[in-house]
Protein backbone atom coordinates (compact mmCIF):
# COMPACT_ATOMS: atom_id res chain seq x y z
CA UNK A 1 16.66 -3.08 7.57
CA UNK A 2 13.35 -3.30 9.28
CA UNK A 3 11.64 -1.42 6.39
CA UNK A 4 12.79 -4.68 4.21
CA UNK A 5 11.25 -6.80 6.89
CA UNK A 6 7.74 -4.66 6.71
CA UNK A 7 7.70 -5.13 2.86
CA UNK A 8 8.27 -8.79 3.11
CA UNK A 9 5.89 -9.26 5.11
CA UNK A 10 3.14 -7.00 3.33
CA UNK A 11 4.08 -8.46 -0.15
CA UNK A 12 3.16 -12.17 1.12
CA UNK A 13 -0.06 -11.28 2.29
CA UNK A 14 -0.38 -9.67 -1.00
CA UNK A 15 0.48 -12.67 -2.49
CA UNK A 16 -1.21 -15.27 -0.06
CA UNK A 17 1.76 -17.26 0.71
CA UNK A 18 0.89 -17.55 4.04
CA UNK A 19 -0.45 -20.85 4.12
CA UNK A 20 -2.12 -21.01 7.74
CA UNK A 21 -4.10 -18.17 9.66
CA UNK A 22 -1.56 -19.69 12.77
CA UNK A 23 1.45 -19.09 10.51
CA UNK A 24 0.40 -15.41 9.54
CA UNK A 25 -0.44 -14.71 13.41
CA UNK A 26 2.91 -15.70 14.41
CA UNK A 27 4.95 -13.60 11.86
CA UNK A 28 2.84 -11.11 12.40
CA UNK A 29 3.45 -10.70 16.43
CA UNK A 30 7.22 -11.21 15.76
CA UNK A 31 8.04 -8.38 13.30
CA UNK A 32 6.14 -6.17 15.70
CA UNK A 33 7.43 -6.98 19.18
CA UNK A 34 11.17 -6.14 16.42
CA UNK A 35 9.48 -3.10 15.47
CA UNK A 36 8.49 -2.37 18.72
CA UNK A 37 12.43 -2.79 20.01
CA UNK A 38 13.29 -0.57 16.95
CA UNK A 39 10.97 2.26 18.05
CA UNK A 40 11.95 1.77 21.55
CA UNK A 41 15.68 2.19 20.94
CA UNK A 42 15.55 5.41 18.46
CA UNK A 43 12.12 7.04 19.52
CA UNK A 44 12.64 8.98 22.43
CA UNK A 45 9.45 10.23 23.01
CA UNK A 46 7.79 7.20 22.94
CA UNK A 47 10.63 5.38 24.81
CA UNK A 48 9.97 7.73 28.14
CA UNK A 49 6.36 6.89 27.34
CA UNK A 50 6.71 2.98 27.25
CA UNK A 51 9.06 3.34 30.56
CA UNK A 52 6.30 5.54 32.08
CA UNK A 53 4.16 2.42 31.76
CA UNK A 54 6.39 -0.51 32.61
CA UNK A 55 6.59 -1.85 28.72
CA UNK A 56 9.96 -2.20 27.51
CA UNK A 57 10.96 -4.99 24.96
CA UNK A 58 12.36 -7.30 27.92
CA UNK A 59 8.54 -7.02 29.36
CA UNK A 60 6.82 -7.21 25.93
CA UNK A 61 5.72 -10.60 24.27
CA UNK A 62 2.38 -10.08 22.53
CA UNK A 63 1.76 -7.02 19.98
CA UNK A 64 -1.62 -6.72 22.02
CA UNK A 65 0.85 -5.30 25.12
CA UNK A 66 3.02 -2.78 23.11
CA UNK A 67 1.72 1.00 24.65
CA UNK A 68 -0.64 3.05 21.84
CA UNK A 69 0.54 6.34 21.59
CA UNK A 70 -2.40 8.86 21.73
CA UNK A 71 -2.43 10.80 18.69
CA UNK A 72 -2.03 13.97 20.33
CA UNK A 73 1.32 13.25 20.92
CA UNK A 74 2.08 13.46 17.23
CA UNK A 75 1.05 17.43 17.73
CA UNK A 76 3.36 17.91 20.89
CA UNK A 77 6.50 15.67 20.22
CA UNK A 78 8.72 14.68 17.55
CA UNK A 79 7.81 11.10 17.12
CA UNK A 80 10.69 9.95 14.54
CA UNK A 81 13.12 7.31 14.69
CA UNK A 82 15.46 9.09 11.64
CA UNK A 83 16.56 12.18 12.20
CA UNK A 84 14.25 14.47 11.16
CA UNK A 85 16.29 16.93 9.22
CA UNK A 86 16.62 13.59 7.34
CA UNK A 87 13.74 13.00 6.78
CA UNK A 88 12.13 13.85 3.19
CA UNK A 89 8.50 13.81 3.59
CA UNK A 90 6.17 15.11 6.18
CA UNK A 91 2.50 14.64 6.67
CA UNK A 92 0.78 17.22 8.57
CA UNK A 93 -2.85 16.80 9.83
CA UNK A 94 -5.30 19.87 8.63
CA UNK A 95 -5.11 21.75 11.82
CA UNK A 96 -9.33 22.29 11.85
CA UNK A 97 -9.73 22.50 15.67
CA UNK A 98 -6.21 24.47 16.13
CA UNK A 99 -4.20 25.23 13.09
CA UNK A 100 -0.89 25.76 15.51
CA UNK A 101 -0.83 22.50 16.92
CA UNK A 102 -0.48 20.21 13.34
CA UNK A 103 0.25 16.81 13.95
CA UNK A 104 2.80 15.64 11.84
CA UNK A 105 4.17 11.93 10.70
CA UNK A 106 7.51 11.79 9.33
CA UNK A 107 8.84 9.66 6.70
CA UNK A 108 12.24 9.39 5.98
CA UNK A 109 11.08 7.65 2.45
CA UNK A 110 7.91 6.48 1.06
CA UNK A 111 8.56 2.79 -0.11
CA UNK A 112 6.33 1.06 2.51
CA UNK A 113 3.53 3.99 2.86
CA UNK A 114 3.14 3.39 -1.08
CA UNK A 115 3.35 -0.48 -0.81
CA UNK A 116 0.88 -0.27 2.30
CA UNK A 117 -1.87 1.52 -0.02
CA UNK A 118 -1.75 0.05 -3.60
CA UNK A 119 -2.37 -3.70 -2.83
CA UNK A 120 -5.74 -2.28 -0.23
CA UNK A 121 -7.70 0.18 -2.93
CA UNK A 122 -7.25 -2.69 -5.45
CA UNK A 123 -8.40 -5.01 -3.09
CA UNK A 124 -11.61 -3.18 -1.28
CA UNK A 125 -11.93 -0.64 -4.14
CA UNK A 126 -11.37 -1.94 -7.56
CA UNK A 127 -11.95 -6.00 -6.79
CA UNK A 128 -13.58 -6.27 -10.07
CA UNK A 129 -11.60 -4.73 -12.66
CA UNK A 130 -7.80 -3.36 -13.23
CA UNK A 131 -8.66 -0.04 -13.88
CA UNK A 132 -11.40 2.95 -13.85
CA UNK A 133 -11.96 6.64 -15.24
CA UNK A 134 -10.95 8.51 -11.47
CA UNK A 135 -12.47 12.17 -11.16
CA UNK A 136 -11.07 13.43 -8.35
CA UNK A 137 -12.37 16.02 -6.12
CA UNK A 138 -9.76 17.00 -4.20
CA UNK A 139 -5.85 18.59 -4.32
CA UNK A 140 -3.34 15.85 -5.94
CA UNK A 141 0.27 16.08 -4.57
CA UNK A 142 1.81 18.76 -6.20
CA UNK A 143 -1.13 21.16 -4.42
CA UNK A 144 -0.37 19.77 -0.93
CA UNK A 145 3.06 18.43 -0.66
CA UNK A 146 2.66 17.71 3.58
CA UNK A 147 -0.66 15.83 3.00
CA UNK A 148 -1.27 11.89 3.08
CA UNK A 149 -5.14 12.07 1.20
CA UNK A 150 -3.13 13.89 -1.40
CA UNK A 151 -0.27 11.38 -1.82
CA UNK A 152 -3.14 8.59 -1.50
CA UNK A 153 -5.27 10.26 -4.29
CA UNK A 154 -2.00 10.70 -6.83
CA UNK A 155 -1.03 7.01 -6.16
CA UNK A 156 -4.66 5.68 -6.87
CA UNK A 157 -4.46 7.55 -10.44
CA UNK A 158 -1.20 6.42 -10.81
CA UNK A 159 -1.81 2.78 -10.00
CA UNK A 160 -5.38 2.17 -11.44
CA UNK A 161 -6.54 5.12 -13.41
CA UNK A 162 -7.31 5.41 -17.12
CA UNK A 163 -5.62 7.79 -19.53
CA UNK A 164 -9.25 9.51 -18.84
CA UNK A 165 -8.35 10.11 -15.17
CA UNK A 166 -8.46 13.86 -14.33
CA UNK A 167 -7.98 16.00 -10.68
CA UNK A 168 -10.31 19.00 -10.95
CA UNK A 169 -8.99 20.95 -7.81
CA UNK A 170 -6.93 23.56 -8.66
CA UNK A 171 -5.22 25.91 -6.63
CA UNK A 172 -8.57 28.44 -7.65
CA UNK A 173 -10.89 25.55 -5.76
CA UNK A 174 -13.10 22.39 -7.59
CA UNK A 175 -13.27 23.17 -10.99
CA UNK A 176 -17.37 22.04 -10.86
CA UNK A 177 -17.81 23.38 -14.47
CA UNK A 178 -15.12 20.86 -16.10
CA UNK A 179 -16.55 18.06 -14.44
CA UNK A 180 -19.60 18.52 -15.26
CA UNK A 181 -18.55 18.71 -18.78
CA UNK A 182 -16.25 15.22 -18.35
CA UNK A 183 -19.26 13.46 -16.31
CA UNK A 184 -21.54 14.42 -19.53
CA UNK A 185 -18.68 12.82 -21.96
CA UNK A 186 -18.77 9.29 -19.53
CA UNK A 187 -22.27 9.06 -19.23
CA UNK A 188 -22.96 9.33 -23.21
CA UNK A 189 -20.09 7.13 -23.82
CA UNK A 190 -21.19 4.48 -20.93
CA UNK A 191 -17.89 4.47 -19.12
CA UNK A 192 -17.76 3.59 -15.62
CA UNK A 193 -16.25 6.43 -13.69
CA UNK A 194 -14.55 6.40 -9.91
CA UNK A 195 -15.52 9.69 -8.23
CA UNK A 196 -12.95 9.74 -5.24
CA UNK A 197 -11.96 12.54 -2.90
CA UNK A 198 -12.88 14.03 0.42
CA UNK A 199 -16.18 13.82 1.89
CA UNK A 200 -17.09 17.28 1.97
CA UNK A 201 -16.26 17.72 -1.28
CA UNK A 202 -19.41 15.68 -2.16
CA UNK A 203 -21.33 18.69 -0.52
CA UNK A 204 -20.22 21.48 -2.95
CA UNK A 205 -20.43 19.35 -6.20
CA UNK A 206 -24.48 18.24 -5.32
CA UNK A 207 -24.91 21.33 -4.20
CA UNK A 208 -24.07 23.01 -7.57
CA UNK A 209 -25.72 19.76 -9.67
CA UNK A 210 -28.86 20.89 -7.58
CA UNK A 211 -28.73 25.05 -8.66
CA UNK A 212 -28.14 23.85 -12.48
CA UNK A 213 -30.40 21.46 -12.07
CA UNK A 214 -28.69 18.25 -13.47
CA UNK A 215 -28.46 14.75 -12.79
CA UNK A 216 -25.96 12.09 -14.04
CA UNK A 217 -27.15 8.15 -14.36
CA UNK A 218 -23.44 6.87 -14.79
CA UNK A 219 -22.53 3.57 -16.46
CA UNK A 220 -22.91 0.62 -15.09
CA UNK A 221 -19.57 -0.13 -12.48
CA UNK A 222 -19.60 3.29 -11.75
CA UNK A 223 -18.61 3.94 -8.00
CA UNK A 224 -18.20 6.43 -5.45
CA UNK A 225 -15.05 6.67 -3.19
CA UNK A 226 -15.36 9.47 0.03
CA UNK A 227 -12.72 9.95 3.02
CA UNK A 228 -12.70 12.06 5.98
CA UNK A 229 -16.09 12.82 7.16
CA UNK A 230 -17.22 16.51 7.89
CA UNK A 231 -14.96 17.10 11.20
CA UNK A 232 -14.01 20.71 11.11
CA UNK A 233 -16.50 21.70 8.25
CA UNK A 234 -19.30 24.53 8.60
CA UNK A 235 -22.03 22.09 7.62
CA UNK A 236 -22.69 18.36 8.59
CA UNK A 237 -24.22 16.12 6.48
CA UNK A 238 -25.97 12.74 7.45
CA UNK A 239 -23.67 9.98 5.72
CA UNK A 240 -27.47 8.08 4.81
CA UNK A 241 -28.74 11.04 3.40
CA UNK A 242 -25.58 11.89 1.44
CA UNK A 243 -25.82 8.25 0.05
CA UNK A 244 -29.25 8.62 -1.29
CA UNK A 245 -28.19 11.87 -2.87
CA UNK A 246 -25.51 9.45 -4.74
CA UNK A 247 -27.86 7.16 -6.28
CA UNK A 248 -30.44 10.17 -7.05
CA UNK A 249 -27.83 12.35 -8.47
CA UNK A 250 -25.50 9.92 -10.11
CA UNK A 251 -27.49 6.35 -10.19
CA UNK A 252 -24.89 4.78 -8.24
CA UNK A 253 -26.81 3.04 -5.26
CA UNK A 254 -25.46 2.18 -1.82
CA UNK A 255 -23.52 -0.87 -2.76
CA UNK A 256 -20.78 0.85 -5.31
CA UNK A 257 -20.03 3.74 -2.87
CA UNK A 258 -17.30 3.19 -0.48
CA UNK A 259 -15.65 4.68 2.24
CA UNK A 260 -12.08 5.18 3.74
CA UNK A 261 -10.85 5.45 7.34
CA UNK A 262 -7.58 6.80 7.17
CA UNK A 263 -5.75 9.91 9.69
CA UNK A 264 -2.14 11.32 9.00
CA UNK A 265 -0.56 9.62 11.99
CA UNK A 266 -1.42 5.91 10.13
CA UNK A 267 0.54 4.99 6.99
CA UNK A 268 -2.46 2.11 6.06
CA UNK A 269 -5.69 3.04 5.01
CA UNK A 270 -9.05 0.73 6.51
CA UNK A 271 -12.19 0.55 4.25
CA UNK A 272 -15.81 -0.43 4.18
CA UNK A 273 -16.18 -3.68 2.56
CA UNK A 274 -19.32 -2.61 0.43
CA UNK A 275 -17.87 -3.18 -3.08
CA UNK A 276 -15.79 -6.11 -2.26
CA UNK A 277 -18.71 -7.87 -0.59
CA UNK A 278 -21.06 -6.66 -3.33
CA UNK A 279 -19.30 -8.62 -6.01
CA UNK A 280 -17.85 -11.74 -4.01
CA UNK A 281 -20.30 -12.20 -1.02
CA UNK A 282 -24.09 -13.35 -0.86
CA UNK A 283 -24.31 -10.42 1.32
CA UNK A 284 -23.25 -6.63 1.25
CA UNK A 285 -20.78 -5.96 4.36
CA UNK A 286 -20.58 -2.32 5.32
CA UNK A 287 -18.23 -2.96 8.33
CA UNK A 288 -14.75 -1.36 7.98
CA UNK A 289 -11.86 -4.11 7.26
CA UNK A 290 -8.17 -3.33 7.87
CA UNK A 291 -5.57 -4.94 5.83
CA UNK A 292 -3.40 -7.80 7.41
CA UNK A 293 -0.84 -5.75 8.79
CA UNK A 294 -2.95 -3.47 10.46
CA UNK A 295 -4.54 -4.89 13.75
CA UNK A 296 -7.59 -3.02 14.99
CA UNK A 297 -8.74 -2.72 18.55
CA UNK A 298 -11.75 -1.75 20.76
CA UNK A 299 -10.50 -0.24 24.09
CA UNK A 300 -12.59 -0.21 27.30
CA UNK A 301 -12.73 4.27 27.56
CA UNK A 302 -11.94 4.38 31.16
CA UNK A 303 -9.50 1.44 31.52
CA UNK A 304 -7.84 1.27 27.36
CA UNK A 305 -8.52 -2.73 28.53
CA UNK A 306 -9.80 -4.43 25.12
CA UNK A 307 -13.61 -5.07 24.97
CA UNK A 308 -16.05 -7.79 23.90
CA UNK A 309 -17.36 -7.67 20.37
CA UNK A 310 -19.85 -6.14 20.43
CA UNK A 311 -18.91 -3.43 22.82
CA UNK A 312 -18.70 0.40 22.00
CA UNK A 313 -15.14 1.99 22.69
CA UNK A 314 -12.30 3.63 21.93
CA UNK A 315 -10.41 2.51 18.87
CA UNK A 316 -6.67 1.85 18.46
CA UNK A 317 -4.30 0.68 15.37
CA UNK A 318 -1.67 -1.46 15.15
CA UNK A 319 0.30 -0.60 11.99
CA UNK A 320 3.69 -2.54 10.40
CA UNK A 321 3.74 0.40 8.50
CA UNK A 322 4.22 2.96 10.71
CA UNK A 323 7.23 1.84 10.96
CA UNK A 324 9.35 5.42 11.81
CA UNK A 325 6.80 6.63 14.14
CA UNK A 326 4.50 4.40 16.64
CA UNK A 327 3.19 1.46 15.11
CA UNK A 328 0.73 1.48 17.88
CA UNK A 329 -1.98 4.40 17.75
CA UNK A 330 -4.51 4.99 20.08
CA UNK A 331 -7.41 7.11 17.94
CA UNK A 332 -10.02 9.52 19.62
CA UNK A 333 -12.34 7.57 17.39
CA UNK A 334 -15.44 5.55 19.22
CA UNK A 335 -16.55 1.73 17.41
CA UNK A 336 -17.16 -1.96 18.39
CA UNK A 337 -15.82 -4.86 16.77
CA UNK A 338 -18.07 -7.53 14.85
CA UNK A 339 -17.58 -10.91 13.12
CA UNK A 340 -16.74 -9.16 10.09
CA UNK A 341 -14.48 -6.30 11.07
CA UNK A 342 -15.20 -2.80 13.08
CA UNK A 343 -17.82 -0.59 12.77
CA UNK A 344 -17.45 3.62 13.00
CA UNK A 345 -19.39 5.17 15.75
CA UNK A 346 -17.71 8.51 15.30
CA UNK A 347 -15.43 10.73 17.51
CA UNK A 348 -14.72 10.56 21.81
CA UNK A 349 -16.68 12.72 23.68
CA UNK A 350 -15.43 14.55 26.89
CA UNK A 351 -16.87 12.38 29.03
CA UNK A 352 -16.05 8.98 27.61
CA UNK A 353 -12.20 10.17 27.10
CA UNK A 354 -10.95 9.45 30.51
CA UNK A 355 -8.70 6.49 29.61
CA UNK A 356 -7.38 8.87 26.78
CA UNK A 357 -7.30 11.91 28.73
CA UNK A 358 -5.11 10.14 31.26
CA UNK A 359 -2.47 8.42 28.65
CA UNK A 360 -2.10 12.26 26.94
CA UNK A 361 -1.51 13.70 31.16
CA UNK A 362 1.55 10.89 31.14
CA UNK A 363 2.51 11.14 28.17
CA UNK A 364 3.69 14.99 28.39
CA UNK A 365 4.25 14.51 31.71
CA UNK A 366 7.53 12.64 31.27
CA UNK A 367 8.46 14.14 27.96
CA UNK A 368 7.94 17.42 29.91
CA UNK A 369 11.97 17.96 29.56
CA UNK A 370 11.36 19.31 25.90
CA UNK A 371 10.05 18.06 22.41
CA UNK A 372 12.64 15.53 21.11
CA UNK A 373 14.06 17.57 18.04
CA UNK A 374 16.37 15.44 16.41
């Protein structure tokens, strides 16, 4: 099974046991040009797509050459290898720009999107201890069944939170008044709390901390945890100011708050390397870092040819865990690589989207016969 394969190969670089960056390259580029075959035999979709662009698995020798799927192709077609009335789980984006046209990712089971995410949020989130008091801000799992944040947010709990862990969104909304109460209890007992949900989130709890006029200086190893930006909200926020509002609301400064890059068509999650950095560097490193399965690339915008480091462009993802979909993604997300990972620049405009606009034309131009329901 290639799902066997996947976890393999995410447990030893878990575990370290590759011995040589060479050795991890190579194993790397081989389970995905066998991914890539998988996908190519039992994704139709993406199969027409691939053909569309001369790539089959007889052309294909580098992971760098296997075709990124745009992710508005996981709103028009059925991207599934399984059989999607198989299939037990699916993630649905939020729908902000169109609610009718979700994109959905569908996962026949759940083994290597779980495996994919525990060994990262220890690694980038939690280096420094095995557990932490989580307070989190928005739905868990059994509020949003079809949404990845909330399966991300229940595992984190799960994996590495205290019996004191709590989720204060209910079905009624953030329950502001009972964590006010439980951020009170941590702060007079000194223990170090993870707040952790959605960015926006952030927005309604300082803006009721600022009407009751409270402030919270939390123990020391207290952090702050925020996906998703503010795309599709009412208000925008600076991310710079929002940070200062951390330390001057909660006394957690810049170096203990941490975000993640994550979008339903992935099954890995990417982080800033603030934390990590913080407690193992000289340095703090605010670039995002993927894990080792995950390759991330900067795409020229007109040509989808990679660029220097450096250079500002379109973003894609190679992900071993995508492994029922399209491990190659191609994001509507603008950044540049650096020596230390990527850096965020925020999302394609309509003039820089050419090279995107173009693969999205082909790609429903020769799956124009019909989504592939399976």
């Amino acid at each position: 099974m290639i799902t066997e394969q996947i976890l393999e190969f995410i447990n030893r670089c878990e575990e370290g046991e590759f011995t040589h960056h060479d050795e991890q390259e190579g194993s790397y580029n081989e389970l995905a040009l066998k991914l890539f075959r998988y996908q190519f035999q039992h994704n139709l979709s993406y199969k027409k797509f691939c053909q569309a662009k001369k790539r089959t698995p007889l052309t294909v020798k580098r992971w760098e050459d296997i075709p990124t799927m745009p992710i508005q192709g996981y709103k028009e077609l059925t991207l599934s290898c399984e059989p999607i009335k198989e299939v037990k789980h699916v993630f649905m984006t939020s729908g902000t720009t169109n609610p009718e046209a979700k994109g959905k990712n569908y996962h026949p089971d759940l083994a290597v999107w779980d495996a994919s995410m525990k060994g990262p949020f220890k690694h980038f989130v939690l280096p420094d201890r095995e557990k932490i008091t989580m307070f989190v801000l928005s739905p868990a799992e059994d509020l949003n069944k079809n949404s990845s944040l909330s399966r991300y947010l229940t595992n984190a709990v799960s994996f590495f939170g205290t019996e004191h862990s709590k989720f204060f969104f209910t079905d009624k909304g953030l329950n502001i008044d009972e964590l006010i109460r439980e951020l009170r209890r941590c702060k007079s007992e000194e223990e170090p709390v993870l707040l952790i949900g959605a960015t926006f989130a952030y927005v309604h709890l300082l803006d009721a901390l600022k009407e009751k006029e409270l402030q919270f200086y939390l123990a020391k190893g207290s952090r702050i945890f925020d996906t998703g930006g503010f795309k599709g909200q009412a208000r925008e926020v600076e991310m710079e100011h929002l940070y200062s509002e951390f330390h001057e609301f909660f006394g957690i400064s810049r170096n203990h708050c941490i975000n993640m890059y994550g979008m339903t068509e992935l099954s890995s999650q990417i982080y800033d390397q603030t934390i990590r950095s913080t407690y193992f560097n000289d340095s703090v490193i605010y670039d995002k870092k993927s894990p080792a399965w995950v390759k991330t690339v900067v795409l020229n915008t007109d040509t989808l040819e990679p660029v220097n480091d450096g250079e500002s462009g379109v973003i894609a993802h190679y992900d071993l865990a995508n492994w029922n979909s399209c491990l190659a993604i191609l994001t509507e997300d603008m950044g540049y690589k650096t020596e230390n990972g990527f850096v965020l620049l925020g999302r394609i405009k309509g003039s820089e989207a050419r090279g995107c606009s173009i693969a999205v034309d082909q790609l429903l131009q020769v799956n124009s016969g019909g989504v592939n329901q399976k």
